[in-house]
Each structure stands twice: as C-alpha cells, then as structure tokens.
PDB file of N, CA and C in Angstrom:
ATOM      1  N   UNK A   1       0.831  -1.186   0.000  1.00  0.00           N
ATOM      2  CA  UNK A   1       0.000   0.000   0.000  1.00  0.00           C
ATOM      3  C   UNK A   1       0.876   1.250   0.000  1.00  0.00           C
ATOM      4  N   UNK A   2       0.196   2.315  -0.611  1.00  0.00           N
ATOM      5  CA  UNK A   2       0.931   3.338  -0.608  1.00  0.00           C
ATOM      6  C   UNK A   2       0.059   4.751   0.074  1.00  0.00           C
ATOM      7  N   UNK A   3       0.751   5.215   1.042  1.00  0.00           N
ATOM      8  CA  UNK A   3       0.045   6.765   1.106  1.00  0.00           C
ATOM      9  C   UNK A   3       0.593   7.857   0.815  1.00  0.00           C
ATOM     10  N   UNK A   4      -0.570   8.800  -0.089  1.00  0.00           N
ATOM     11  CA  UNK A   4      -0.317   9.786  -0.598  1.00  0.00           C
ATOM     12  C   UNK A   4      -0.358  11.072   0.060  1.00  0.00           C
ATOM     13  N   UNK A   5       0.738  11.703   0.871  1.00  0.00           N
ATOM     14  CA  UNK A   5       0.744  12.542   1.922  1.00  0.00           C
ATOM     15  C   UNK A   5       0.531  14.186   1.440  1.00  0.00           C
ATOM     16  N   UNK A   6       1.096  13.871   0.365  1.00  0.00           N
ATOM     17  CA  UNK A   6       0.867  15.907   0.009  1.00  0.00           C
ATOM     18  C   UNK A   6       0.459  15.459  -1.410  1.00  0.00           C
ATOM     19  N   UNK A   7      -0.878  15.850  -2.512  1.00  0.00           N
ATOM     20  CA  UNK A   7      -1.307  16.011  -3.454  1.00  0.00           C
ATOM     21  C   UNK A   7      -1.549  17.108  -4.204  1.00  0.00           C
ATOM     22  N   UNK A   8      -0.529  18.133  -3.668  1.00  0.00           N
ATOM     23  CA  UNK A   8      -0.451  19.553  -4.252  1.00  0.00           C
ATOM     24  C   UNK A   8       0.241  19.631  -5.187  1.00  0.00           C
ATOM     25  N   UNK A   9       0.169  19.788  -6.601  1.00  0.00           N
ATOM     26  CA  UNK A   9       1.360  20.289  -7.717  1.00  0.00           C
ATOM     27  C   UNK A   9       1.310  21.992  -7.365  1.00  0.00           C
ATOM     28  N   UNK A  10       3.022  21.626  -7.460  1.00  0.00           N
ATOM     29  CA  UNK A  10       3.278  23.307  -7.540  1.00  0.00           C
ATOM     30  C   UNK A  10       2.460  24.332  -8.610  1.00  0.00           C
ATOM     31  N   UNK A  11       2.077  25.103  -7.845  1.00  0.00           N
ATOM     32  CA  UNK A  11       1.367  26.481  -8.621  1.00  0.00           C
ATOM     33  C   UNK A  11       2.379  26.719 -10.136  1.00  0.00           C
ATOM     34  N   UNK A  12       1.829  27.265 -11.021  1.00  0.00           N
ATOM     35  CA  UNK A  12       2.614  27.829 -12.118  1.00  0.00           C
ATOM     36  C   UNK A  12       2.601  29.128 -11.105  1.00  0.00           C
ATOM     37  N   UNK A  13       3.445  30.069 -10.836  1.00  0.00           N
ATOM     38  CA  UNK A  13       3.777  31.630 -10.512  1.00  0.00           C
ATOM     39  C   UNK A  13       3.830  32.499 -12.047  1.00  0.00           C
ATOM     40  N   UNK A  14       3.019  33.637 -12.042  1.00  0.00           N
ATOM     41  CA  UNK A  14       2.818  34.756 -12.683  1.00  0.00           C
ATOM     42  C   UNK A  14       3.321  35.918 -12.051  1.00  0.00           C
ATOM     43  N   UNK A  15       4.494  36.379 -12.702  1.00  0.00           N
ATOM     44  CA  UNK A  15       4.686  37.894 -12.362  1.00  0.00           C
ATOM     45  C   UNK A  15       3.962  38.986 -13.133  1.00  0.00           C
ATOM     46  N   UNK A  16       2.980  39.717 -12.669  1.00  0.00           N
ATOM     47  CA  UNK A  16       1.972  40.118 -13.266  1.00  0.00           C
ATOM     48  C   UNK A  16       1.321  41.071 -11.589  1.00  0.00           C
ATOM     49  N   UNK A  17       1.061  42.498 -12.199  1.00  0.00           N
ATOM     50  CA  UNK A  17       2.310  43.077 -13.364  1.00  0.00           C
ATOM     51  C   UNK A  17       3.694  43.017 -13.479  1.00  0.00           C
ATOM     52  N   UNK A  18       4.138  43.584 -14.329  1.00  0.00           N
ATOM     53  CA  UNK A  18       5.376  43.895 -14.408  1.00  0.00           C
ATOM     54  C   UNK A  18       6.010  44.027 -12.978  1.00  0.00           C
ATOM     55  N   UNK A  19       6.895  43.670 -12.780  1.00  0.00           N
ATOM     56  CA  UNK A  19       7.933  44.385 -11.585  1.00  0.00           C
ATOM     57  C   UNK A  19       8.371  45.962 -11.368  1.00  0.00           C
ATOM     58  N   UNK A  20       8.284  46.498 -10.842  1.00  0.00           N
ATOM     59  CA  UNK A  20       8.770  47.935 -10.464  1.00  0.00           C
ATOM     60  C   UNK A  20      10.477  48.084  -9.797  1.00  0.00           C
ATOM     61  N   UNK A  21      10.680  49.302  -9.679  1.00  0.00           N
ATOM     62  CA  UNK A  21      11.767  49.257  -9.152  1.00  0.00           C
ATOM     63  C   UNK A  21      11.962  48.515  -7.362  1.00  0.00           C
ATOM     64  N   UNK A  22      10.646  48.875  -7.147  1.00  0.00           N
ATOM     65  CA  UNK A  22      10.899  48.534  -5.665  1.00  0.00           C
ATOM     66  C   UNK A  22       9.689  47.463  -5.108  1.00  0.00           C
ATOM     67  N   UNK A  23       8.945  47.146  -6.251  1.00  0.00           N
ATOM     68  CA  UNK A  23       7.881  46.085  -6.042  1.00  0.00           C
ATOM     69  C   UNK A  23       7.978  44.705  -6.929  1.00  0.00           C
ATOM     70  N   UNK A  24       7.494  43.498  -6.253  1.00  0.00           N
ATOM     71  CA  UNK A  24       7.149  42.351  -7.040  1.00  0.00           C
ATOM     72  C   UNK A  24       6.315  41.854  -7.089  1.00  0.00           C
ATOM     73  N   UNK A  25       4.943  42.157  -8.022  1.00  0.00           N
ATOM     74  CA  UNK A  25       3.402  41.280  -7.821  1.00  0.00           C
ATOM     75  C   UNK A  25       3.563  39.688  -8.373  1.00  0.00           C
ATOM     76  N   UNK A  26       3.084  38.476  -7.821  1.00  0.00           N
ATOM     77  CA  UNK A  26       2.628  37.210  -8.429  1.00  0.00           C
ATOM     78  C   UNK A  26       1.599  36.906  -7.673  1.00  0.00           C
ATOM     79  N   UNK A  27       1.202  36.286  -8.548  1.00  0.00           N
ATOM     80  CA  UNK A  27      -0.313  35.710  -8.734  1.00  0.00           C
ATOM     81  C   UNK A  27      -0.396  33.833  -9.204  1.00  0.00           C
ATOM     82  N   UNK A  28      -0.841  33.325  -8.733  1.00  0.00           N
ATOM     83  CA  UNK A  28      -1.068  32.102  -9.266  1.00  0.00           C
ATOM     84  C   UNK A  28      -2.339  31.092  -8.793  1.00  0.00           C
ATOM     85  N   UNK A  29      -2.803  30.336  -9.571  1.00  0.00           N
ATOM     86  CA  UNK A  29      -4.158  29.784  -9.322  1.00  0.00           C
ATOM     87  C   UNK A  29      -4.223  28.189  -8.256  1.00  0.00           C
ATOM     88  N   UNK A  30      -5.057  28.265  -7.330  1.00  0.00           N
ATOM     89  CA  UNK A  30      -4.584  27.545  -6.558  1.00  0.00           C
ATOM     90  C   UNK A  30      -5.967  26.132  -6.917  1.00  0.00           C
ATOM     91  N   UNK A  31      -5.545  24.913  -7.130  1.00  0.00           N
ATOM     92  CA  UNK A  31      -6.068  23.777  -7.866  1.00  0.00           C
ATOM     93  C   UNK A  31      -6.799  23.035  -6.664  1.00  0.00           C
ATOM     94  N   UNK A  32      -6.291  23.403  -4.930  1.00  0.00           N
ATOM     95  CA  UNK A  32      -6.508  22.220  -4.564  1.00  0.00           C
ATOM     96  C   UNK A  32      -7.668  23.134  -3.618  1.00  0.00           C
ATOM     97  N   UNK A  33      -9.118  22.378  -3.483  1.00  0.00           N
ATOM     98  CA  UNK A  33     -10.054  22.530  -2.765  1.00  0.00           C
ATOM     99  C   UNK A  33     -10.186  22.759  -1.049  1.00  0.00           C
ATOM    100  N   UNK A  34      -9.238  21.259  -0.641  1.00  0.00           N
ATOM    101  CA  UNK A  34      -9.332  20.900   0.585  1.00  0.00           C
ATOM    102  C   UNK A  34      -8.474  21.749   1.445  1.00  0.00           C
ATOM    103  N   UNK A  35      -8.018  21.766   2.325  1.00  0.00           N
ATOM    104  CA  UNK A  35      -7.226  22.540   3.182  1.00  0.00           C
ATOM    105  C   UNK A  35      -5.547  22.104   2.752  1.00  0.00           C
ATOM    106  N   UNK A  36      -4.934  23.936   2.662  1.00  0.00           N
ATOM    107  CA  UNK A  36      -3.801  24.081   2.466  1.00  0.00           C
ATOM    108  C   UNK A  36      -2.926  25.281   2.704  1.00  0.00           C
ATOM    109  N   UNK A  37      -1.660  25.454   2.881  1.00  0.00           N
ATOM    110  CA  UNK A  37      -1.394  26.096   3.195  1.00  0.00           C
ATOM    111  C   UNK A  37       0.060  26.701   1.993  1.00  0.00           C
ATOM    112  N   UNK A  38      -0.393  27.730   1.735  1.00  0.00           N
ATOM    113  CA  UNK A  38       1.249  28.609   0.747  1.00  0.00           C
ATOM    114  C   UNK A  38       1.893  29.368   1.972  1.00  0.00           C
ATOM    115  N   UNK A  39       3.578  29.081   1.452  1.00  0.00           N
ATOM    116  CA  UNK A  39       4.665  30.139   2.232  1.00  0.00           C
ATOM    117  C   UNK A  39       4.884  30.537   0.789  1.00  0.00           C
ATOM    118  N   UNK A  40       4.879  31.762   0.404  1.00  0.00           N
ATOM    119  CA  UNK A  40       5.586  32.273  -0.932  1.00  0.00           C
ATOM    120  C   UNK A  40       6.971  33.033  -0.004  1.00  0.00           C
ATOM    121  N   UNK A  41       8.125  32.762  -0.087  1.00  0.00           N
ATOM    122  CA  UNK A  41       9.246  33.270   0.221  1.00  0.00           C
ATOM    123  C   UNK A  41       9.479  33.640  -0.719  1.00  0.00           C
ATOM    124  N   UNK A  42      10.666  35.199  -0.677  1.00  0.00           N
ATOM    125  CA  UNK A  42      11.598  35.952  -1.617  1.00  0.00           C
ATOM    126  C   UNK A  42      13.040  35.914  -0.961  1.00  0.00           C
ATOM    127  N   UNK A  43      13.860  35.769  -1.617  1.00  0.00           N
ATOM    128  CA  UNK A  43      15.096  35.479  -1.822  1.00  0.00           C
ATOM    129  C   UNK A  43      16.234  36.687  -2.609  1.00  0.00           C
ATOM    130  N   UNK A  44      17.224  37.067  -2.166  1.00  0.00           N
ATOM    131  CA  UNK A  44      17.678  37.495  -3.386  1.00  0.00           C
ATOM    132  C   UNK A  44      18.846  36.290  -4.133  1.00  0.00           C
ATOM    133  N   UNK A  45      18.925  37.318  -5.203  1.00  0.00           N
ATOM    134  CA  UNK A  45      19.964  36.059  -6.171  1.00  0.00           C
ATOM    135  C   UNK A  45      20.969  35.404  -5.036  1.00  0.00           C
ATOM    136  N   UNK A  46      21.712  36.098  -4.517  1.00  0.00           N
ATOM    137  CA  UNK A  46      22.894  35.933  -3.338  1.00  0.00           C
ATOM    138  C   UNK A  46      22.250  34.906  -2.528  1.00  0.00           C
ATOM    139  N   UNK A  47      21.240  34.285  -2.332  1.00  0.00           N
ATOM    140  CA  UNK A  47      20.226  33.379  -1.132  1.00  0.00           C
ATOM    141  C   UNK A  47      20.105  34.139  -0.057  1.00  0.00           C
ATOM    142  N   UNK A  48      20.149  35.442   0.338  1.00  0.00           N
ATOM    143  CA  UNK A  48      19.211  36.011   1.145  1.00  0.00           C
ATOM    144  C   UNK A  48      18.085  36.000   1.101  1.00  0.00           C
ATOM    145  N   UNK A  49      17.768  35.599   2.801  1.00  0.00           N
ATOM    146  CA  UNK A  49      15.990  35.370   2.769  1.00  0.00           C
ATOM    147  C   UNK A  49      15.910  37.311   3.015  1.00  0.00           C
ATOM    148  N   UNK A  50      14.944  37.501   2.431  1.00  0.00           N
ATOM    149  CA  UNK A  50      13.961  38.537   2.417  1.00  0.00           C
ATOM    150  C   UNK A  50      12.743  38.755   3.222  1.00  0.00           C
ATOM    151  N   UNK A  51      11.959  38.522   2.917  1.00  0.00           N
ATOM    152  CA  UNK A  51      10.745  38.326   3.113  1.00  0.00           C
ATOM    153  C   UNK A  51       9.601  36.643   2.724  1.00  0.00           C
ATOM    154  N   UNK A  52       8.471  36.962   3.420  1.00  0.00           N
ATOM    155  CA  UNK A  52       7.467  36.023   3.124  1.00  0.00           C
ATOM    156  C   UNK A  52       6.341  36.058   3.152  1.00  0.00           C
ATOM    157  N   UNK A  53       5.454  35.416   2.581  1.00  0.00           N
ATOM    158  CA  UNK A  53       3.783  35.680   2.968  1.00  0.00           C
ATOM    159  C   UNK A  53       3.392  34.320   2.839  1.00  0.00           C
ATOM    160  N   UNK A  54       2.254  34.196   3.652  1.00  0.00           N
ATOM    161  CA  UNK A  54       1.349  33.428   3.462  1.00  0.00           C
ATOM    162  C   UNK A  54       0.086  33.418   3.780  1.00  0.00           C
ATOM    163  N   UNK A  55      -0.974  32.222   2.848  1.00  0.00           N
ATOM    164  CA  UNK A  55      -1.896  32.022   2.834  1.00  0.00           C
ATOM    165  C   UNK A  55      -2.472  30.624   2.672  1.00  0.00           C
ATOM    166  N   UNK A  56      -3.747  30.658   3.883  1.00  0.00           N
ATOM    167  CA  UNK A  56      -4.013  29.452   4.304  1.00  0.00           C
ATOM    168  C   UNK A  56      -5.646  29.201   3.733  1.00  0.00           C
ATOM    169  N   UNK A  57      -5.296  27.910   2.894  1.00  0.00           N
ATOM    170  CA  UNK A  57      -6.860  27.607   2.739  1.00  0.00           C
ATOM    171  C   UNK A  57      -8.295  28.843   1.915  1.00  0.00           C
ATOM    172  N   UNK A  58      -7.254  28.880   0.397  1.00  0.00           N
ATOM    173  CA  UNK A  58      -7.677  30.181  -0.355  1.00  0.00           C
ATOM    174  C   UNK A  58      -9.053  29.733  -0.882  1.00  0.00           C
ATOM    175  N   UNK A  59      -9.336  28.439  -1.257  1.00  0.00           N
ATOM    176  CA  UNK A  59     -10.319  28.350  -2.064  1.00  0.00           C
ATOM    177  C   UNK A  59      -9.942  27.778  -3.233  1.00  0.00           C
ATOM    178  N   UNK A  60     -10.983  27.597  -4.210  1.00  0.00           N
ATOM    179  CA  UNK A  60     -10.199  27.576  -5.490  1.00  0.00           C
ATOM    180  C   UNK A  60     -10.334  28.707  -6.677  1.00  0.00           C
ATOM    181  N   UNK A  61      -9.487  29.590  -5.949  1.00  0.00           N
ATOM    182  CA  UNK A  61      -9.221  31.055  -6.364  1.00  0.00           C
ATOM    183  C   UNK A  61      -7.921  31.454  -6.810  1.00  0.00           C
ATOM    184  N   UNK A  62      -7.592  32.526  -7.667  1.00  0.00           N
ATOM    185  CA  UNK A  62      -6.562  33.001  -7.831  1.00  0.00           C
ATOM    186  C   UNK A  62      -5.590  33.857  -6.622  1.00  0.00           C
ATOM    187  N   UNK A  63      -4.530  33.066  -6.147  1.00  0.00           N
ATOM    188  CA  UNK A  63      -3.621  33.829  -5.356  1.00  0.00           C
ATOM    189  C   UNK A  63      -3.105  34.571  -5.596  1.00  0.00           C
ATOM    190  N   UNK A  64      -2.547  36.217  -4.961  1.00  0.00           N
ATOM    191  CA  UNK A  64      -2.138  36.924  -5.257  1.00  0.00           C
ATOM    192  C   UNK A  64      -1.141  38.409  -4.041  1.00  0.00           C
ATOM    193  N   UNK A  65      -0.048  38.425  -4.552  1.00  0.00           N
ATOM    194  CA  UNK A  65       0.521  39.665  -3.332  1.00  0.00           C
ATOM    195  C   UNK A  65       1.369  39.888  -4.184  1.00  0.00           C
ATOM    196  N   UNK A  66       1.674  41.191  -3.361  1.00  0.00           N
ATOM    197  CA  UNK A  66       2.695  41.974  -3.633  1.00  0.00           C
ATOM    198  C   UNK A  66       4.605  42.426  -2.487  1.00  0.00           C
ATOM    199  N   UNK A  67       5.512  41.829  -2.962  1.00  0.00           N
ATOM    200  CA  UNK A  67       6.436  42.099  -2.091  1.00  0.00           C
ATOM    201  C   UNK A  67       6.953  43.383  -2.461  1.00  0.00           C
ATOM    202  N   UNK A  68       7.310  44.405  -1.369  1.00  0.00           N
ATOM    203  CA  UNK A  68       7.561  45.834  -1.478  1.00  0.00           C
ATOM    204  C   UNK A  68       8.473  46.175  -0.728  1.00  0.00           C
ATOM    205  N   UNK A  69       9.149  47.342  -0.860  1.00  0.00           N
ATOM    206  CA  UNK A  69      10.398  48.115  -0.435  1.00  0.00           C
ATOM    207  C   UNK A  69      11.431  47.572  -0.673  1.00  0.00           C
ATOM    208  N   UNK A  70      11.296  46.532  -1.993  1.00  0.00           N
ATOM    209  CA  UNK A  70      12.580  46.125  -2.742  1.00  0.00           C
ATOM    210  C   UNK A  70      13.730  47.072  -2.878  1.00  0.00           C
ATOM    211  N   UNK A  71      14.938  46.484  -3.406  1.00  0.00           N
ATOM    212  CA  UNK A  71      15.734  47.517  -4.108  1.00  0.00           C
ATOM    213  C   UNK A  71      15.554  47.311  -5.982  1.00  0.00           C
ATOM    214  N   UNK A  72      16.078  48.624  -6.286  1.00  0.00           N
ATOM    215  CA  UNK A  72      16.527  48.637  -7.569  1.00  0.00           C
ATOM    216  C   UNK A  72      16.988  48.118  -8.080  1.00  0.00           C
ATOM    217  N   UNK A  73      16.806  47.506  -9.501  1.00  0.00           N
ATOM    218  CA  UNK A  73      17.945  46.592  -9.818  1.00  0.00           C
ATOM    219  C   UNK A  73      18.862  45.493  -9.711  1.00  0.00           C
ATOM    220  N   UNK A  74      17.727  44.898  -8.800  1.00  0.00           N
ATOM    221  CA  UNK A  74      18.331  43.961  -7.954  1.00  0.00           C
ATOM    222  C   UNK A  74      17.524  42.111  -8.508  1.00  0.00           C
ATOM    223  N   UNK A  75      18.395  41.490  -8.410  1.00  0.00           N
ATOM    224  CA  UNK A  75      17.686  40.157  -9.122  1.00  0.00           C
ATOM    225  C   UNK A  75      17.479  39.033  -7.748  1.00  0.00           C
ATOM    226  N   UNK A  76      15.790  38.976  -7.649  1.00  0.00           N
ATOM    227  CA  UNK A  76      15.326  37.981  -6.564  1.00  0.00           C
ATOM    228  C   UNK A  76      15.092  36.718  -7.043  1.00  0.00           C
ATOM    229  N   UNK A  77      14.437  35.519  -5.977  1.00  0.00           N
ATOM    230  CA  UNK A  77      14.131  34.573  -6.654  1.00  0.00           C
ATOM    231  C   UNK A  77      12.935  34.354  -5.399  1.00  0.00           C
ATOM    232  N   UNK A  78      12.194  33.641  -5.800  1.00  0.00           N
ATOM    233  CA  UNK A  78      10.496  33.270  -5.478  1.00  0.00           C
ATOM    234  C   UNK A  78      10.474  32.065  -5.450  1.00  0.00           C
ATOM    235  N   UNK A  79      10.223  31.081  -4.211  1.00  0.00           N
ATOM    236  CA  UNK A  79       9.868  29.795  -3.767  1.00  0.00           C
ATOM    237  C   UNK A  79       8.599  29.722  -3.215  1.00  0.00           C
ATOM    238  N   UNK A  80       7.808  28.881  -3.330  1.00  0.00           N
ATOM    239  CA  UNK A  80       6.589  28.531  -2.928  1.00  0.00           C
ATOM    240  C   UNK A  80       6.464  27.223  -2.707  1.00  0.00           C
ATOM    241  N   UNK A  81       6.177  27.296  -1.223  1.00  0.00           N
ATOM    242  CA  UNK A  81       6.070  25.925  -0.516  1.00  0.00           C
ATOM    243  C   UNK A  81       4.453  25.286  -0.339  1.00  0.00           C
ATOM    244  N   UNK A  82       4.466  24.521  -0.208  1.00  0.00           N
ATOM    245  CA  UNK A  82       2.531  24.091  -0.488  1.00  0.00           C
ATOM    246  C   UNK A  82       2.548  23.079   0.875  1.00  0.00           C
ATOM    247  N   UNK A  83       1.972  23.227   1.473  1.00  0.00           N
ATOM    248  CA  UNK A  83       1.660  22.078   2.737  1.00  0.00           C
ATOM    249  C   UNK A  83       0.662  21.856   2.677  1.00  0.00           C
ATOM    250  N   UNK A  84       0.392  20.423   2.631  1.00  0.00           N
ATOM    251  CA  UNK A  84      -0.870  19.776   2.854  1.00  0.00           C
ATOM    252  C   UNK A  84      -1.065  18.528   4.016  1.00  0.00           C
ATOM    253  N   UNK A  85      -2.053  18.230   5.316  1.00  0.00           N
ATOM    254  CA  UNK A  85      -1.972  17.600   5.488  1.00  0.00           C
ATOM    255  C   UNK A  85      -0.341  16.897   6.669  1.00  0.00           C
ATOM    256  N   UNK A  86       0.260  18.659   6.983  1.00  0.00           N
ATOM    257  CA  UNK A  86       1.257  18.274   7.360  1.00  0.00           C
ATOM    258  C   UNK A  86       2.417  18.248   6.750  1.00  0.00           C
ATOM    259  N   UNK A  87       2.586  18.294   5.765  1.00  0.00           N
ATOM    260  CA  UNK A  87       3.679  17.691   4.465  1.00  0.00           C
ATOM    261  C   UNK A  87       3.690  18.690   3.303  1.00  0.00           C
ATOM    262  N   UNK A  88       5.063  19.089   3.663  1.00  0.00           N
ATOM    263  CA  UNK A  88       5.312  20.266   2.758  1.00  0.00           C
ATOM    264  C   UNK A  88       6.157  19.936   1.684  1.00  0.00           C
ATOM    265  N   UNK A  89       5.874  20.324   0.206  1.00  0.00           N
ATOM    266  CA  UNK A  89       6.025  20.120  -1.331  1.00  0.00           C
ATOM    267  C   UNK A  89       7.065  21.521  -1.282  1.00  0.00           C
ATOM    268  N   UNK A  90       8.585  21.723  -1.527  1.00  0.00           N
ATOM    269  CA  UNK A  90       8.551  23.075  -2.358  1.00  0.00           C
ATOM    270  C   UNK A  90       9.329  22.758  -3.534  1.00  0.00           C
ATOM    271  N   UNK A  91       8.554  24.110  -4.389  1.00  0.00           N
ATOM    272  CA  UNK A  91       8.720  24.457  -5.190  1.00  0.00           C
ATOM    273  C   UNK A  91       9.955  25.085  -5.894  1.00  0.00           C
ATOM    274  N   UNK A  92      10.203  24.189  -6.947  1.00  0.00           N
ATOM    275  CA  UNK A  92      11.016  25.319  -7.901  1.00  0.00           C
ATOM    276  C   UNK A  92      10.984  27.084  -7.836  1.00  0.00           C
ATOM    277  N   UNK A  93      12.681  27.342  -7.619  1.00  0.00           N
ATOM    278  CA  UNK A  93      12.854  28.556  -7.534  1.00  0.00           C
ATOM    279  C   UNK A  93      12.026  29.236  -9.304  1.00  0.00           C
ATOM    280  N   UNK A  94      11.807  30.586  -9.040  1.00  0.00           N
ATOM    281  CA  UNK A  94      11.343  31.487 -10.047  1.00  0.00           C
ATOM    282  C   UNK A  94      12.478  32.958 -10.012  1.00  0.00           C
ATOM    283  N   UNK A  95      12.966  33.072 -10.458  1.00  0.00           N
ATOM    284  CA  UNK A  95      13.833  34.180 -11.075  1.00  0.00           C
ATOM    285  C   UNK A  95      12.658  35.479 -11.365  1.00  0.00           C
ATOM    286  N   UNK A  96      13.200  36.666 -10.833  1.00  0.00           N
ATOM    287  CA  UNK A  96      12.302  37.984 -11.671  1.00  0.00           C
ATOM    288  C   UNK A  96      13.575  39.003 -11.117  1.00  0.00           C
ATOM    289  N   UNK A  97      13.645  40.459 -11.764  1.00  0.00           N
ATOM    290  CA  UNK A  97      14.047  41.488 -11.211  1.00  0.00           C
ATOM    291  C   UNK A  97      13.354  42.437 -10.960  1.00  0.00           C
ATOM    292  N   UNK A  98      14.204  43.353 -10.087  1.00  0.00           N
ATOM    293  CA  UNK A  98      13.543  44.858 -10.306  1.00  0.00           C
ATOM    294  C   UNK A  98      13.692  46.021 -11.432  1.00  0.00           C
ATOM    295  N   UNK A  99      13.127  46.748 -11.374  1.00  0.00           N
ATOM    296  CA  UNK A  99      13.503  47.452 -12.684  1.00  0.00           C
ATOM    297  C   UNK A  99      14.655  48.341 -12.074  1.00  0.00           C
ATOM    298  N   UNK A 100      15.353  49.040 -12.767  1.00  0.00           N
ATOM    299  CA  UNK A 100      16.887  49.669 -12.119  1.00  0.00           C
ATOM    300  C   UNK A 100      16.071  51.185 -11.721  1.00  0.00           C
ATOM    301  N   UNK A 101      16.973  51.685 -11.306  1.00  0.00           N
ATOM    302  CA  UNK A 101      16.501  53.124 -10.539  1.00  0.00           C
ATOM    303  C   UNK A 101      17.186  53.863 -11.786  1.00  0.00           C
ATOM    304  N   UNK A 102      15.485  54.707 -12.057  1.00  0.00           N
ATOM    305  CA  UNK A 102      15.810  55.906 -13.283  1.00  0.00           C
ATOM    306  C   UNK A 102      16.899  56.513 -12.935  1.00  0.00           C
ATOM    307  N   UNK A 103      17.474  57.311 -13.976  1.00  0.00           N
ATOM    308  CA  UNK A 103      18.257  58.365 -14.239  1.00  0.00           C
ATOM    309  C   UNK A 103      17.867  59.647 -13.632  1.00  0.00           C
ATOM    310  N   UNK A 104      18.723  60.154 -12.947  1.00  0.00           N
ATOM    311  CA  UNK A 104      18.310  61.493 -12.089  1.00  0.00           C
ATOM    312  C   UNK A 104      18.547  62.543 -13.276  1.00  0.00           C
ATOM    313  N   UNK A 105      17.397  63.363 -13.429  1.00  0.00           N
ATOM    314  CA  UNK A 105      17.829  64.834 -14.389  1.00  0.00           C
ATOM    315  C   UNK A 105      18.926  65.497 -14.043  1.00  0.00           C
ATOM    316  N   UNK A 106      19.752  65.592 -14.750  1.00  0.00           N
ATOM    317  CA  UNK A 106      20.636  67.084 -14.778  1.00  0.00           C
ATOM    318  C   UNK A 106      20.444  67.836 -14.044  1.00  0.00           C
ATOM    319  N   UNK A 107      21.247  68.550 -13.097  1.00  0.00           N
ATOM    320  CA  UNK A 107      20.991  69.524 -12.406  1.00  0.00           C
ATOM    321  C   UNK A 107      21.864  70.531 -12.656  1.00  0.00           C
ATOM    322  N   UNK A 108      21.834  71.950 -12.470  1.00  0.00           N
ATOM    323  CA  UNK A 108      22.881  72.758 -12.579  1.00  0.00           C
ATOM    324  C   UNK A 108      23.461  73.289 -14.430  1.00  0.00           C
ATOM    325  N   UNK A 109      22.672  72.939 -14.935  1.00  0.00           N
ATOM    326  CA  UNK A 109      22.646  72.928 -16.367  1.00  0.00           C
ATOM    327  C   UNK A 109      22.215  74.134 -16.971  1.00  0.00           C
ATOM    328  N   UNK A 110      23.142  74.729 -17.991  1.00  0.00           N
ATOM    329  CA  UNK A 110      22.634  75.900 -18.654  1.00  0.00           C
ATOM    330  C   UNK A 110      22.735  75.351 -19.750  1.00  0.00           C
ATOM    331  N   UNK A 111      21.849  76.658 -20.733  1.00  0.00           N
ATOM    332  CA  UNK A 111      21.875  76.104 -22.337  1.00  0.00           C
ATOM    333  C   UNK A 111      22.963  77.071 -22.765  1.00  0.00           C
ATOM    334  N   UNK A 112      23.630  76.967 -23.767  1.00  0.00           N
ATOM    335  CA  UNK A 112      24.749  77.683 -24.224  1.00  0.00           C
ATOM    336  C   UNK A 112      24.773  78.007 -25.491  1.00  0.00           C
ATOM    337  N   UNK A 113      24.295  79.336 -26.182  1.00  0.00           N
ATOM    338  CA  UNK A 113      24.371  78.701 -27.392  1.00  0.00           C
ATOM    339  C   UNK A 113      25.856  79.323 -28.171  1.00  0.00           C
ATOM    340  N   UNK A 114      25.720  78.941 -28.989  1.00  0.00           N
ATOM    341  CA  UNK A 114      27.255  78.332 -30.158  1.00  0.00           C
ATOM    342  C   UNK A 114      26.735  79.334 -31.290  1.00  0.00           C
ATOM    343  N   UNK A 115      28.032  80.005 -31.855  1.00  0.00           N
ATOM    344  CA  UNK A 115      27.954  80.482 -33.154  1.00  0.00           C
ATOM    345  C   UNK A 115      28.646  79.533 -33.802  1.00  0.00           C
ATOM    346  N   UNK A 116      28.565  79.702 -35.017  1.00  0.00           N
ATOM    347  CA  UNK A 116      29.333  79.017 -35.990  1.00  0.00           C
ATOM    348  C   UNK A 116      29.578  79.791 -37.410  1.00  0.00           C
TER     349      UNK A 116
END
C-alpha cells in the first residue's frame, strides 16, 4: 500500500504586473479545494531570505501579493512551498528582477548657445 501525503502540484507563478523598481506582484491559481497552506518566500539572487507571505486555505481562487520596499535593480528569486496535510512540497525557484533606478535629471545645467 501506498500513502499519498501531500497532493499539491506546484502552482505555475505569474509575475503580473510587471515588476517595479521597488515592487514584485505574483499571482497564481490555486487547484486544490481541501485545506492548504502557501509560504511564498523571496530570496535574493545571493540566497538572502527577504521576506514572506502566506496564505491558508484560499479556495479555489486566484492567489495573489505583492512584495515591497525592494531595491533597484536587484535580481530575486520566489519559492513557494505548499503544505498539505502536514507535508510540505517546495517548489522550484522562479527568477524575476527589479527594474533599475531611473536616471536622475541634470541639475545645474545651462543652455549655451554656439555660433558658428
């Protein structure tokens, strides 16, 4: 006999929207009815833990957050752990960045003009 302790396939993860300089939205659809539980952890590239969220027992609804006060330019990675039943599944890392920090205007700038 065999028992089947965790029956969760990992979520597909959607970064959606876009990433910002200092934000990361994902979203992903959650398949399983019965009681469960997501850790979505952030990471940076380096394996610093960051941050985490979770959510317990969504429904069968689309999951969704936002991680904030990122840095610029900076490349994270996104794990999502699924527990069911006691017994936790994780997930394949997900790669995203931030967008880099705009260009500051010119300051101190005159126009000059040129004969020729």
């Amino acid at each position: 006999t065999y028992t089947l302790v965790n029956s969760a396939n990992c979520p597909v993860l959607a970064f959606t929207p876009e990433p910002t300089v200092t934000t990361i939205s994902y979203s992903f659809n959650n398949t399983v009815a019965g009681p469960i539980v997501y850790e979505i952890d952030l990471f940076t590239a380096g394996n610093v833990f960051v941050t985490s969220q979770t959510v317990t027992n969504p429904g069968l609804v689309t999951v969704s957050g936002t991680f904030s006060g990122l840095i610029g330019g900076t490349s994270y990675y996104v794990v999502v752990k699924a527990t069911v039943n006691g017994h936790t599944q994780v997930c394949p890392q997900d790669f995203i960045n931030t967008l880099p920090y705009p260009c500051a205007a010119p300051t101190a700038v005159s126009a000059v003009g040129y004969v020729y």
